[in-house]
N, C-alpha and C. Protein backbone atom coordinates (compact mmCIF):
# COMPACT_ATOMS: atom_id res chain seq x y z
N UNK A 1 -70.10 160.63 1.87
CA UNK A 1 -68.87 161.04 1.21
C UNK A 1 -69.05 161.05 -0.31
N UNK A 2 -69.98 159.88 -0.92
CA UNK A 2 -70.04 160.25 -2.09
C UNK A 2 -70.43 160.70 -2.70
N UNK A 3 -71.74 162.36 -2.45
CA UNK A 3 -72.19 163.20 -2.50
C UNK A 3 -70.84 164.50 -2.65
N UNK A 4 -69.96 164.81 -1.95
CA UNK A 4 -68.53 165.39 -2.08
C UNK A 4 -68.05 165.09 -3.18
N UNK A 5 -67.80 163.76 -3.20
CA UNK A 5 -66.78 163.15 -4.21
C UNK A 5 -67.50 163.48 -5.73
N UNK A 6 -68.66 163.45 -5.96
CA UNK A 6 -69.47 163.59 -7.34
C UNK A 6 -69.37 165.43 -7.36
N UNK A 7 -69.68 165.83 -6.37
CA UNK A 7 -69.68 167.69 -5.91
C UNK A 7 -68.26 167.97 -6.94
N UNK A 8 -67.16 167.86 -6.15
CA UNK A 8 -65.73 167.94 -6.53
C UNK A 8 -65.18 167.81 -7.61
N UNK A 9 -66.06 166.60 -7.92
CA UNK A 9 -65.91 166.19 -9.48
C UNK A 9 -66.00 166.82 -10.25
N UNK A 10 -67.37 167.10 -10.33
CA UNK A 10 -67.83 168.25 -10.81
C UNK A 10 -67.22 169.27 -11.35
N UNK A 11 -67.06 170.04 -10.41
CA UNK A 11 -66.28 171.01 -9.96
C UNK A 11 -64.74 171.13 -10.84
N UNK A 12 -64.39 169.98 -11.53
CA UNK A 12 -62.79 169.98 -11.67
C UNK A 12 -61.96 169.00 -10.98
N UNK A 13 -62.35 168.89 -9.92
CA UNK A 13 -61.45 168.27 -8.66
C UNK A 13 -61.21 166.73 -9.20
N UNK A 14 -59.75 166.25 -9.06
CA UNK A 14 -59.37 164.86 -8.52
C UNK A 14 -59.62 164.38 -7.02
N UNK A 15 -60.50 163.80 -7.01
CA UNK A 15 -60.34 163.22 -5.63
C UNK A 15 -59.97 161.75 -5.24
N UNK A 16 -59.58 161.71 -3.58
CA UNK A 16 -59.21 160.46 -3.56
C UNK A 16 -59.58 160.30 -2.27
N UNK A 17 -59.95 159.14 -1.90
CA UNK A 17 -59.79 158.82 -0.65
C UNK A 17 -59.19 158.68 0.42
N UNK A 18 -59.04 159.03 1.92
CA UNK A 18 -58.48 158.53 2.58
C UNK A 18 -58.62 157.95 3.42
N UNK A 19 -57.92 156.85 3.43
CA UNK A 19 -58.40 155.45 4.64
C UNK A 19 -57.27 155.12 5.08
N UNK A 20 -55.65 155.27 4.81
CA UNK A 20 -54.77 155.28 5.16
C UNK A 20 -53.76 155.94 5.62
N UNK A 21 -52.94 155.90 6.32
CA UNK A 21 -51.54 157.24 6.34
C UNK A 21 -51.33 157.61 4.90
N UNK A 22 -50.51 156.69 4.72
CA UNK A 22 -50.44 156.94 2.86
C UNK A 22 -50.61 157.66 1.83
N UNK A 23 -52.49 157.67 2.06
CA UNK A 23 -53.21 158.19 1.41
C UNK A 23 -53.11 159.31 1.37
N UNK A 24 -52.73 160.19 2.44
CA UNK A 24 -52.29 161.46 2.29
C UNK A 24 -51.54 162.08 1.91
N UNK A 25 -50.69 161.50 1.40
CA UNK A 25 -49.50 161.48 0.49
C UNK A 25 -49.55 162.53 -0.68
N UNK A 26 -49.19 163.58 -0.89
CA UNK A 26 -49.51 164.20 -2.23
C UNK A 26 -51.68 164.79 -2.46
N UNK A 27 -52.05 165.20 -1.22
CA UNK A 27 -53.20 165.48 -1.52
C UNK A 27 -53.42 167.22 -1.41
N UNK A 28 -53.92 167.46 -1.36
CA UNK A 28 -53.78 169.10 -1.48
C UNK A 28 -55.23 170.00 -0.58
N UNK A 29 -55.98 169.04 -0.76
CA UNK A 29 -57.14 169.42 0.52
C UNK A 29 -57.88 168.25 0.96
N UNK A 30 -58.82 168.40 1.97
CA UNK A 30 -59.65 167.25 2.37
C UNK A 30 -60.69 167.83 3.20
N UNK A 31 -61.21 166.36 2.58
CA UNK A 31 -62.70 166.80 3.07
C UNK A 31 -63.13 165.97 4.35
N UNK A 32 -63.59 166.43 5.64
CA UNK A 32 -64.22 165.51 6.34
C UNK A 32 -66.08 165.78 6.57
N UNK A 33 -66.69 164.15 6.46
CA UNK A 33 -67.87 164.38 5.83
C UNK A 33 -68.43 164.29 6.90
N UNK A 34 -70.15 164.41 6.63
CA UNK A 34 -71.00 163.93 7.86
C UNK A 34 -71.15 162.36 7.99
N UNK A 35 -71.79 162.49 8.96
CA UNK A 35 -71.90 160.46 9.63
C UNK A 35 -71.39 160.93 10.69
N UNK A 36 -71.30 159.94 11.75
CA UNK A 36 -70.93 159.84 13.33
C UNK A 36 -69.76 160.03 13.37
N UNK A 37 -70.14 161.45 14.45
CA UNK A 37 -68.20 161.88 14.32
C UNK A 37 -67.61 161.26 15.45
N UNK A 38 -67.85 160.73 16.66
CA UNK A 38 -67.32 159.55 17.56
C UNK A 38 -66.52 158.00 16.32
N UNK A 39 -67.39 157.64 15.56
CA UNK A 39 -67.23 156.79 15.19
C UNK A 39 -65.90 156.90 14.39
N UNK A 40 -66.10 158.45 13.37
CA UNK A 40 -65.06 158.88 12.42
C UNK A 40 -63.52 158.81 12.85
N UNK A 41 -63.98 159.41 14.39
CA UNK A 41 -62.63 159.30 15.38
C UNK A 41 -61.87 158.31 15.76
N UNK A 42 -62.83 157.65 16.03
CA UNK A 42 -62.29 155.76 16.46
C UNK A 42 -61.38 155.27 15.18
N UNK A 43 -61.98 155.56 14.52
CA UNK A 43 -62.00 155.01 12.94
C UNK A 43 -59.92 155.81 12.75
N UNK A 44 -59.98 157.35 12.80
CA UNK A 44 -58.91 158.12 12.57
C UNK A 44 -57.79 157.28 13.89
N UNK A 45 -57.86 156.85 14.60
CA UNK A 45 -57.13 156.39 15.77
C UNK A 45 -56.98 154.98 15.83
N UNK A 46 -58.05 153.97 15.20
CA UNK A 46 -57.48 152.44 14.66
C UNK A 46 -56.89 152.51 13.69
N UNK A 47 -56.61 153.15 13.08
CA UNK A 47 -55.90 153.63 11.70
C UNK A 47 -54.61 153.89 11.63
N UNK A 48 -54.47 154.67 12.80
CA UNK A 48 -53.19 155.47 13.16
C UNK A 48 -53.13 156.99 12.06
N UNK A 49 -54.24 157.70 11.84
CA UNK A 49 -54.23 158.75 10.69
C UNK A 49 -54.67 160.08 11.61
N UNK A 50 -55.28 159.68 13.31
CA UNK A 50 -55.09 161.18 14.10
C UNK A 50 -54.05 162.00 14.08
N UNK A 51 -53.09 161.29 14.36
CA UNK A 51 -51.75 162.49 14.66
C UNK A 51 -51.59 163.04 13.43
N UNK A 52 -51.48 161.90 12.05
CA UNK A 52 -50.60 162.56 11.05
C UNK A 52 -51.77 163.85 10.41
N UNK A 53 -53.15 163.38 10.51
CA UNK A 53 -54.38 164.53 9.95
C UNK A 53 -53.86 165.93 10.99
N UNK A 54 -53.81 165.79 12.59
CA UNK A 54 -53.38 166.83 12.94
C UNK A 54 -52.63 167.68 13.01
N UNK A 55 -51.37 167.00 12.15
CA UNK A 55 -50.28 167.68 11.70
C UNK A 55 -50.55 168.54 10.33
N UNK A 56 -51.11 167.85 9.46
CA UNK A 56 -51.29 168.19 7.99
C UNK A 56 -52.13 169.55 8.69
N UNK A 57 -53.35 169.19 9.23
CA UNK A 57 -53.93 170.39 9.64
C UNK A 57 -53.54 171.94 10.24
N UNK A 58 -52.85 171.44 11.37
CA UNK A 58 -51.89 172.39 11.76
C UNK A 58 -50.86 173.24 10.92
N UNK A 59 -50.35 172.77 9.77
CA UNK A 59 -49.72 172.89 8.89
C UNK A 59 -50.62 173.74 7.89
N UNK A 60 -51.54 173.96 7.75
CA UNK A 60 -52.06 174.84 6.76
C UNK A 60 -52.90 173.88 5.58
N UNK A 61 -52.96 172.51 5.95
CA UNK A 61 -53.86 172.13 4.80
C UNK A 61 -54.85 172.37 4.87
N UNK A 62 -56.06 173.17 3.33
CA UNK A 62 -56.76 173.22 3.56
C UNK A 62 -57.92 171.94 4.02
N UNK A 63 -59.19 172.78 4.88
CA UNK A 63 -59.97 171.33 5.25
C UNK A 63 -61.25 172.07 5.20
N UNK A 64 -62.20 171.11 4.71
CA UNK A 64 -63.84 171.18 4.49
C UNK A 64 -64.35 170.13 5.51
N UNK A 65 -65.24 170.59 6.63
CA UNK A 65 -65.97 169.96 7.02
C UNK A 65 -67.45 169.89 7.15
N UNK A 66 -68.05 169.26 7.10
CA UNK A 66 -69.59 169.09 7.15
C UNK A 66 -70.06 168.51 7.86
N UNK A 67 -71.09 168.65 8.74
CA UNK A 67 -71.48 168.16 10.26
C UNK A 67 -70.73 167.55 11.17
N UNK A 68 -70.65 166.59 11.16
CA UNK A 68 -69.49 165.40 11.88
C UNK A 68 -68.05 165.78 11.74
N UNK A 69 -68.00 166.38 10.11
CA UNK A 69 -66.78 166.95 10.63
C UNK A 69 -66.49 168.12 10.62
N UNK A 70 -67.66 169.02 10.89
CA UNK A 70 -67.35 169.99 12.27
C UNK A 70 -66.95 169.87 13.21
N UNK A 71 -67.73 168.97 13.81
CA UNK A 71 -67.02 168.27 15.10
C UNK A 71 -65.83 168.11 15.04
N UNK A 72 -65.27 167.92 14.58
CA UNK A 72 -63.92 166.64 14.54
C UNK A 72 -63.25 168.01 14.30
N UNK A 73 -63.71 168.84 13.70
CA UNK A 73 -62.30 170.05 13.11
C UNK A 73 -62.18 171.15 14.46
N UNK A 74 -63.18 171.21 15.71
CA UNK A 74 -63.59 172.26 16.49
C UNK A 74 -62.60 171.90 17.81
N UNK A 75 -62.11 172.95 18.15
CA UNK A 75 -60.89 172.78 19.39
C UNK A 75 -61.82 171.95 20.69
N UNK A 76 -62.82 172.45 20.72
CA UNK A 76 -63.70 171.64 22.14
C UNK A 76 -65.18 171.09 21.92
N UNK A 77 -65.69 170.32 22.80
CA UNK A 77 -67.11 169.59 21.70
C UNK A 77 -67.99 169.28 23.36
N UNK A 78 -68.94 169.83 23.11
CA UNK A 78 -69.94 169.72 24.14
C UNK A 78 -71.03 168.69 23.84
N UNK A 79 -71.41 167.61 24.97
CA UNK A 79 -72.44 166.53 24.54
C UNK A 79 -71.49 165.51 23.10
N UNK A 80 -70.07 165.28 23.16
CA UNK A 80 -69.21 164.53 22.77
C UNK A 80 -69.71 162.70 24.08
N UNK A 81 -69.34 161.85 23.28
CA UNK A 81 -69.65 159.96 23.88
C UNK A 81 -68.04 160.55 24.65
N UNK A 82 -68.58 159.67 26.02
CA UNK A 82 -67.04 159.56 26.27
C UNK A 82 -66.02 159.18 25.79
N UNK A 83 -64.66 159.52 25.75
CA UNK A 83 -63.61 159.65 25.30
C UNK A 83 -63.18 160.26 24.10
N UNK A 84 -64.74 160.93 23.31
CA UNK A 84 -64.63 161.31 22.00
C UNK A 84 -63.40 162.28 21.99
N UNK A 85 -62.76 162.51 21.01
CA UNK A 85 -61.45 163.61 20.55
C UNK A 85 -62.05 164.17 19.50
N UNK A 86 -61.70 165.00 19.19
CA UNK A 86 -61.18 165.84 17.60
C UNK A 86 -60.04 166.09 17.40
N UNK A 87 -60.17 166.29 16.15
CA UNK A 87 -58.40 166.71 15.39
C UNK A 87 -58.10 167.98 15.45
N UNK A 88 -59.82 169.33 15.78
CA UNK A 88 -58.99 170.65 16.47
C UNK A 88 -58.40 171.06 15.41
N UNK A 89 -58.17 173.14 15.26
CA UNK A 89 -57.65 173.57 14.37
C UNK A 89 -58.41 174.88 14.02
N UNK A 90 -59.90 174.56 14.48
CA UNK A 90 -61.19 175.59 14.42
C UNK A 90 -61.30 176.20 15.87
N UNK A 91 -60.80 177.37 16.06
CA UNK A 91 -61.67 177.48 17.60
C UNK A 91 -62.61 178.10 18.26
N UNK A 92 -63.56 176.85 18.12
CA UNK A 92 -64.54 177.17 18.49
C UNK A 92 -65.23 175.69 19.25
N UNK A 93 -66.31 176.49 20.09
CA UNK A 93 -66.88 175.28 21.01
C UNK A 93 -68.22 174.94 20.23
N UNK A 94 -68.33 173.01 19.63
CA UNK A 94 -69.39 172.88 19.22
C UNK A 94 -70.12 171.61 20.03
N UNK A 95 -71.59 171.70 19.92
CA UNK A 95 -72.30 171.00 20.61
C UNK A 95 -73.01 169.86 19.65
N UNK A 96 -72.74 168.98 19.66
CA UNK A 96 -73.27 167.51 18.92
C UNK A 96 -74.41 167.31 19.12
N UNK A 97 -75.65 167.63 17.92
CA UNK A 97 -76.71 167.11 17.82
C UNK A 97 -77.86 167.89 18.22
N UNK A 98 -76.97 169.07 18.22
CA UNK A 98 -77.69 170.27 18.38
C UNK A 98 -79.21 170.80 18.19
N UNK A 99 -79.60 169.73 16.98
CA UNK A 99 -81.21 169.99 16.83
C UNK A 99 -82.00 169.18 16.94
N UNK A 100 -81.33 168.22 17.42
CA UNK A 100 -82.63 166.97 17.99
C UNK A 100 -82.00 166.04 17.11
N UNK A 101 -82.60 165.12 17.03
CA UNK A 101 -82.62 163.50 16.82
C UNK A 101 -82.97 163.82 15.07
N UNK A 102 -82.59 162.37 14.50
CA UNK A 102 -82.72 162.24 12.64
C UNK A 102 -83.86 163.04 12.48
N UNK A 103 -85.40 162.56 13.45
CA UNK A 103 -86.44 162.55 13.06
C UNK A 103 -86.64 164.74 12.79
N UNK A 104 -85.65 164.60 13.41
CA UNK A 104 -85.90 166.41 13.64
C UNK A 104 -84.87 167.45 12.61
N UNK A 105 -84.39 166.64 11.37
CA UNK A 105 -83.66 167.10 10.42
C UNK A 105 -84.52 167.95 9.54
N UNK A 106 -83.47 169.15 9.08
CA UNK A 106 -84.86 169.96 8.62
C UNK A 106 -84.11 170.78 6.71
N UNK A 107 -84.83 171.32 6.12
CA UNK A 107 -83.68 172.40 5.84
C UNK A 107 -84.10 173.23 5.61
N UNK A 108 -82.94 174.59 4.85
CA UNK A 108 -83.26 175.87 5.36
C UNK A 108 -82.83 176.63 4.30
N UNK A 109 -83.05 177.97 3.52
CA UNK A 109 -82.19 178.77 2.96
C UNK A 109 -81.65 180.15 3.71
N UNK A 110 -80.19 179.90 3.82
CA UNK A 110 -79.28 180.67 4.42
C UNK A 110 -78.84 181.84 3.87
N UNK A 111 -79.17 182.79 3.89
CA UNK A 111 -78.38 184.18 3.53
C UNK A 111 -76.90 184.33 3.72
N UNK A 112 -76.36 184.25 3.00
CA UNK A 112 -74.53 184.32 3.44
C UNK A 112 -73.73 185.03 2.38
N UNK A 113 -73.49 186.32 3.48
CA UNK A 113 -73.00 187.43 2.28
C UNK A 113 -71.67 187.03 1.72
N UNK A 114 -71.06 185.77 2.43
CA UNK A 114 -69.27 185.59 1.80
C UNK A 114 -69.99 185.01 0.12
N UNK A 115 -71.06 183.90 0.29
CA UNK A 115 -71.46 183.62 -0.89
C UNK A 115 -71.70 184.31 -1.47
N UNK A 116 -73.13 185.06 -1.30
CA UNK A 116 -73.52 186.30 -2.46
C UNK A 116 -75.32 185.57 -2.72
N UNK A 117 -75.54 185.88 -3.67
CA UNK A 117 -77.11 185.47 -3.44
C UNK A 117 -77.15 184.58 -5.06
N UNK A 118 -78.32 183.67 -5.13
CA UNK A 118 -78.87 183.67 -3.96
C UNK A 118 -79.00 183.15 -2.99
N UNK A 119 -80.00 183.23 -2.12
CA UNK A 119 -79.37 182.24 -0.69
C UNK A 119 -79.06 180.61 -0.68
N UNK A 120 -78.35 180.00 0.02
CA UNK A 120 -77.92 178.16 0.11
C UNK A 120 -78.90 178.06 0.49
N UNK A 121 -78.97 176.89 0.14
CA UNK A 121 -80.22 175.88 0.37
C UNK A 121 -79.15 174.63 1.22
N UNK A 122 -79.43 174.50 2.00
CA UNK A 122 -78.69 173.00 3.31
C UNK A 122 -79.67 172.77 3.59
N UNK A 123 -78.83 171.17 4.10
CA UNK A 123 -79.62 170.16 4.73
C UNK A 123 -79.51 170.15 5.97
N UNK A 124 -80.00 169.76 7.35
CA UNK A 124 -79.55 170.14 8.60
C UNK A 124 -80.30 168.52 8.90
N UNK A 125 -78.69 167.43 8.93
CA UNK A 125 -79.11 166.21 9.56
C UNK A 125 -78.53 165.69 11.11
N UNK A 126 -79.33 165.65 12.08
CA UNK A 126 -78.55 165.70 13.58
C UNK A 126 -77.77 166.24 13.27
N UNK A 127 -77.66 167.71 13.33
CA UNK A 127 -76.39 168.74 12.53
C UNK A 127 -75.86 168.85 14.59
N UNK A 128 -74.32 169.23 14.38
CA UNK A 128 -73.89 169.96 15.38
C UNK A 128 -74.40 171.78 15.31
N UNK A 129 -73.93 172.62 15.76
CA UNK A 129 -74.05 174.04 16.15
C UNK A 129 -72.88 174.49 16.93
N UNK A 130 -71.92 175.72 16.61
CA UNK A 130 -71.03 176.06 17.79
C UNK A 130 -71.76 177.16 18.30
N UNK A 131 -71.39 176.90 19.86
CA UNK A 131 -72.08 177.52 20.81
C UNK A 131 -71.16 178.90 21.02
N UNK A 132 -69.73 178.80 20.67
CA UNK A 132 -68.78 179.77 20.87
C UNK A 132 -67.41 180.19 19.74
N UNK A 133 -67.07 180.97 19.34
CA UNK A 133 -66.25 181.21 18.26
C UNK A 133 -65.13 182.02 18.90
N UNK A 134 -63.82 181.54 19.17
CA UNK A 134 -62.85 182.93 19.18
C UNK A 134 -62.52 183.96 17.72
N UNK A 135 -61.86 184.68 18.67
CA UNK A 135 -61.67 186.20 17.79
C UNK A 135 -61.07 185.66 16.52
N UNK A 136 -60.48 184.62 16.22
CA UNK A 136 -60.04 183.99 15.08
C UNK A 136 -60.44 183.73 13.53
N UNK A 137 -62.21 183.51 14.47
CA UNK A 137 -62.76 182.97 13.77
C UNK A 137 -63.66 183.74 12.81
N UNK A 138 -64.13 183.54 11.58
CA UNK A 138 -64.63 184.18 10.65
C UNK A 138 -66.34 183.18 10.65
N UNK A 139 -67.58 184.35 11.57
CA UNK A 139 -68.67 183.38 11.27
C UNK A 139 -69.37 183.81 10.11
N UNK A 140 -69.76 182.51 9.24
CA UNK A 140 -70.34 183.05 7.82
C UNK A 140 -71.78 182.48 7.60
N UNK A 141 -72.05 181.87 9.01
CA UNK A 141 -73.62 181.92 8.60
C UNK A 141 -74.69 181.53 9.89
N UNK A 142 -75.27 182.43 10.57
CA UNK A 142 -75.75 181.88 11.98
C UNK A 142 -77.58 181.72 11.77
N UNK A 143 -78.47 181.14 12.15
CA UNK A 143 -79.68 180.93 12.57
C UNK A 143 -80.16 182.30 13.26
N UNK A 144 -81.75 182.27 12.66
CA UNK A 144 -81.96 183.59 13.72
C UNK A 144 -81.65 183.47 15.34
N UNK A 145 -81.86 182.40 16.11
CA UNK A 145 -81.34 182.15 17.19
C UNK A 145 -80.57 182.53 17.65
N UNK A 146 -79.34 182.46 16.62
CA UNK A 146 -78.07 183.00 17.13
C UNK A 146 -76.91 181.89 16.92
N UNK A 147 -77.38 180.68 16.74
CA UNK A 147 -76.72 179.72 16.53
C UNK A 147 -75.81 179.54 15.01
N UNK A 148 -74.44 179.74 15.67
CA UNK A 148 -73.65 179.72 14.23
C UNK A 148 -73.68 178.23 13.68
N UNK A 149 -73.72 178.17 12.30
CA UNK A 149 -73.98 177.21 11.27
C UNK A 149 -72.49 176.93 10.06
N UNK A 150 -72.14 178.22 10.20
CA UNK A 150 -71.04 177.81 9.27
C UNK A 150 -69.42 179.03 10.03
N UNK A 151 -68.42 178.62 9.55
CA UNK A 151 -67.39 179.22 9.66
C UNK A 151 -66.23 178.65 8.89
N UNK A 152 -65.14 179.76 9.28
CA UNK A 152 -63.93 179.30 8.90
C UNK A 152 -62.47 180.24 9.49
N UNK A 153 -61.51 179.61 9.50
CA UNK A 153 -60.58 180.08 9.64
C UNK A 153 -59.32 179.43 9.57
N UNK A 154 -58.40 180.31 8.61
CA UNK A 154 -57.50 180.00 8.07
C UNK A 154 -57.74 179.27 7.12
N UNK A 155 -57.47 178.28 6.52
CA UNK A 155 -57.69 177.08 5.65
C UNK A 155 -58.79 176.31 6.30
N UNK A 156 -59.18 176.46 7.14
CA UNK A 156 -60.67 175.61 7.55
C UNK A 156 -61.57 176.05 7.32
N UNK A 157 -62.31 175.14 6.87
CA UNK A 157 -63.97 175.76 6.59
C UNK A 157 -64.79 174.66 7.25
N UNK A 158 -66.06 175.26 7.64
CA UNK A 158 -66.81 174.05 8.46
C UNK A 158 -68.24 174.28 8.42
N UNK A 159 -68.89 173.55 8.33
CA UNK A 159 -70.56 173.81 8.28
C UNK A 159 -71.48 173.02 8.72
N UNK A 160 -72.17 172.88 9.36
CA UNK A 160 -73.50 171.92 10.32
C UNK A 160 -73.95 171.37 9.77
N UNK A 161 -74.39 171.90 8.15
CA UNK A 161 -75.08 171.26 7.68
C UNK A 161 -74.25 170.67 6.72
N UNK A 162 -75.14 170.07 5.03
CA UNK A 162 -74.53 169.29 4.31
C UNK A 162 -75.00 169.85 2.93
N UNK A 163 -73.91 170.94 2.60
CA UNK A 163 -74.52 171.57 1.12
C UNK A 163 -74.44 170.64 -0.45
N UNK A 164 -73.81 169.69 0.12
CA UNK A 164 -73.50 168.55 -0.95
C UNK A 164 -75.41 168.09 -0.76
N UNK A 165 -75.56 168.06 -0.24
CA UNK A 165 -77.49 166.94 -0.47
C UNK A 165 -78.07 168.34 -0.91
N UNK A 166 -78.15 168.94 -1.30
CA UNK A 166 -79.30 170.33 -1.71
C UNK A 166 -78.35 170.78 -3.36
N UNK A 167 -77.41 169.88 -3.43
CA UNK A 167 -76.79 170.54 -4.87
C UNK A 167 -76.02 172.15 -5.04
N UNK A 168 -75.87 172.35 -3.21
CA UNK A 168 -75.26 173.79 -3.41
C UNK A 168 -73.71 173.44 -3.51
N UNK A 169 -73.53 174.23 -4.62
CA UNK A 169 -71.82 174.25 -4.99
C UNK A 169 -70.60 175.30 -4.58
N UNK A 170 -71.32 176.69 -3.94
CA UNK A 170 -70.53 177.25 -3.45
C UNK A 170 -69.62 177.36 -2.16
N UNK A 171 -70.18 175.75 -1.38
CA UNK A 171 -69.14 175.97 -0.50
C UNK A 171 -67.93 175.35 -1.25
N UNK A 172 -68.28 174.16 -1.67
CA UNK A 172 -67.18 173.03 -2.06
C UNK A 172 -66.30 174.24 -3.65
N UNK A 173 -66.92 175.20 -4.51
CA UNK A 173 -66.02 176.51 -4.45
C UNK A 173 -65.23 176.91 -3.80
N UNK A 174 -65.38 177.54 -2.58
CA UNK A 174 -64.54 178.28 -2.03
C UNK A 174 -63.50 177.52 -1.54
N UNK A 175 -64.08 175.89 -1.07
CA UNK A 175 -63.00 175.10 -0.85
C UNK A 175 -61.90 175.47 -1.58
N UNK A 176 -62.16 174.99 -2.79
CA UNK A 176 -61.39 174.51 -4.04
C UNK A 176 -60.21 175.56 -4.30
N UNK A 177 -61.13 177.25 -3.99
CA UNK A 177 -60.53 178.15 -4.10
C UNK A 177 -59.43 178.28 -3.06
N UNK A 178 -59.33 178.09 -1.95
CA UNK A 178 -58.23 177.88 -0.95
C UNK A 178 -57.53 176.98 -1.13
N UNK A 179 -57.10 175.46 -1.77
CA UNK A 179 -56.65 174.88 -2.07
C UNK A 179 -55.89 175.43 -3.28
N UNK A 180 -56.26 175.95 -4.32
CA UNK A 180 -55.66 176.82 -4.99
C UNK A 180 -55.19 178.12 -4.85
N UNK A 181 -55.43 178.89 -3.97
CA UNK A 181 -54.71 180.17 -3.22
C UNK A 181 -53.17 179.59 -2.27
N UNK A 182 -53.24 178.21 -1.94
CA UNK A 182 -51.72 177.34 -1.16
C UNK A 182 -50.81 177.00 -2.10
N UNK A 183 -51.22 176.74 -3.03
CA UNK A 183 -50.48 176.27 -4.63
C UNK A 183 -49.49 177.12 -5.08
């Protein structure tokens, strides 16, 4: 998270944390980061901050996610720990851990015409992958495979990998820019 938080900074952005209901209080976008998105969940549900994040979400706040919280932002999750949830909002079906284990983290430069050139440079750490996108959805960056890597729709944006560790600034841009297009 504190790779975002320095990104944002950067960038202009006030940021703040959230660890509470509360905290959401007066925020205008959010970010959910990578790390274990089972855990993130547990974490959103001892908290009591699932329902109210799924509301804000539903509602049009914008949201940035990055690996884990891809997961967490994607309507259905394949190879999810039992009982795992998401907060949903993206629809699309993603698969957890998609490229193997830590040892198999790699990275890559991505061609992505919403960006422009030249190409992102990401990190891909036990990244997820969606296996499926509805008509909703806007994909903005897939693997030759075929495997989509990034998307968005509506106020969501979401990506496998982690453009905050490679110093790329144009996603956490466009964030910023949708947060300011709600204003």
């Amino acid at each position: 998270m504190r790779e975002h938080e320095l990104m944002l900074g950067s960038l202009g952005a006030h940021v703040v944390r959230v660890r509470r209901v509360e905290d959401l209080d007066g925020i205008d976008g959010l970010v959910l980061p990578g790390g274990e998105s089972s855990t993130i969940d547990k974490l959103a549900r001892a908290f009591a901050l699932r329902e109210p994040l799924i509301a804000r979400i539903r509602a049009g706040l914008p949201v940035f996610g990055t690996c884990a919280g891809m997961i967490l932002l994607a309507d259905r999750i394949i190879d999810g720990i039992e009982g795992q949830q998401t907060l949903g909002g993206l629809d699309v079906t993603v698969r957890r851990n998609a490229f193997g284990r830590q040892s198999e983290s790699f990275e890559a430069d991505l061609d992505i015409a919403a960006l422009g050139r030249p190409p992102v440079r990401v990190a891909f750490i036990r990244a997820p992958a969606i296996e499926e996108a509805g008509a909703a959805v806007s994909v903005l960056a897939a693997l030759p495979d075929g495997r989509i890597v990034a998307a968005e729709q509506g106020a969501i944006l979401a990506t496998a990998f982690h453009p905050e560790q490679t110093g790329e600034t144009r996603f956490h841009e466009r964030f910023l820019d949708r947060i300011a297009q709600r204003s």
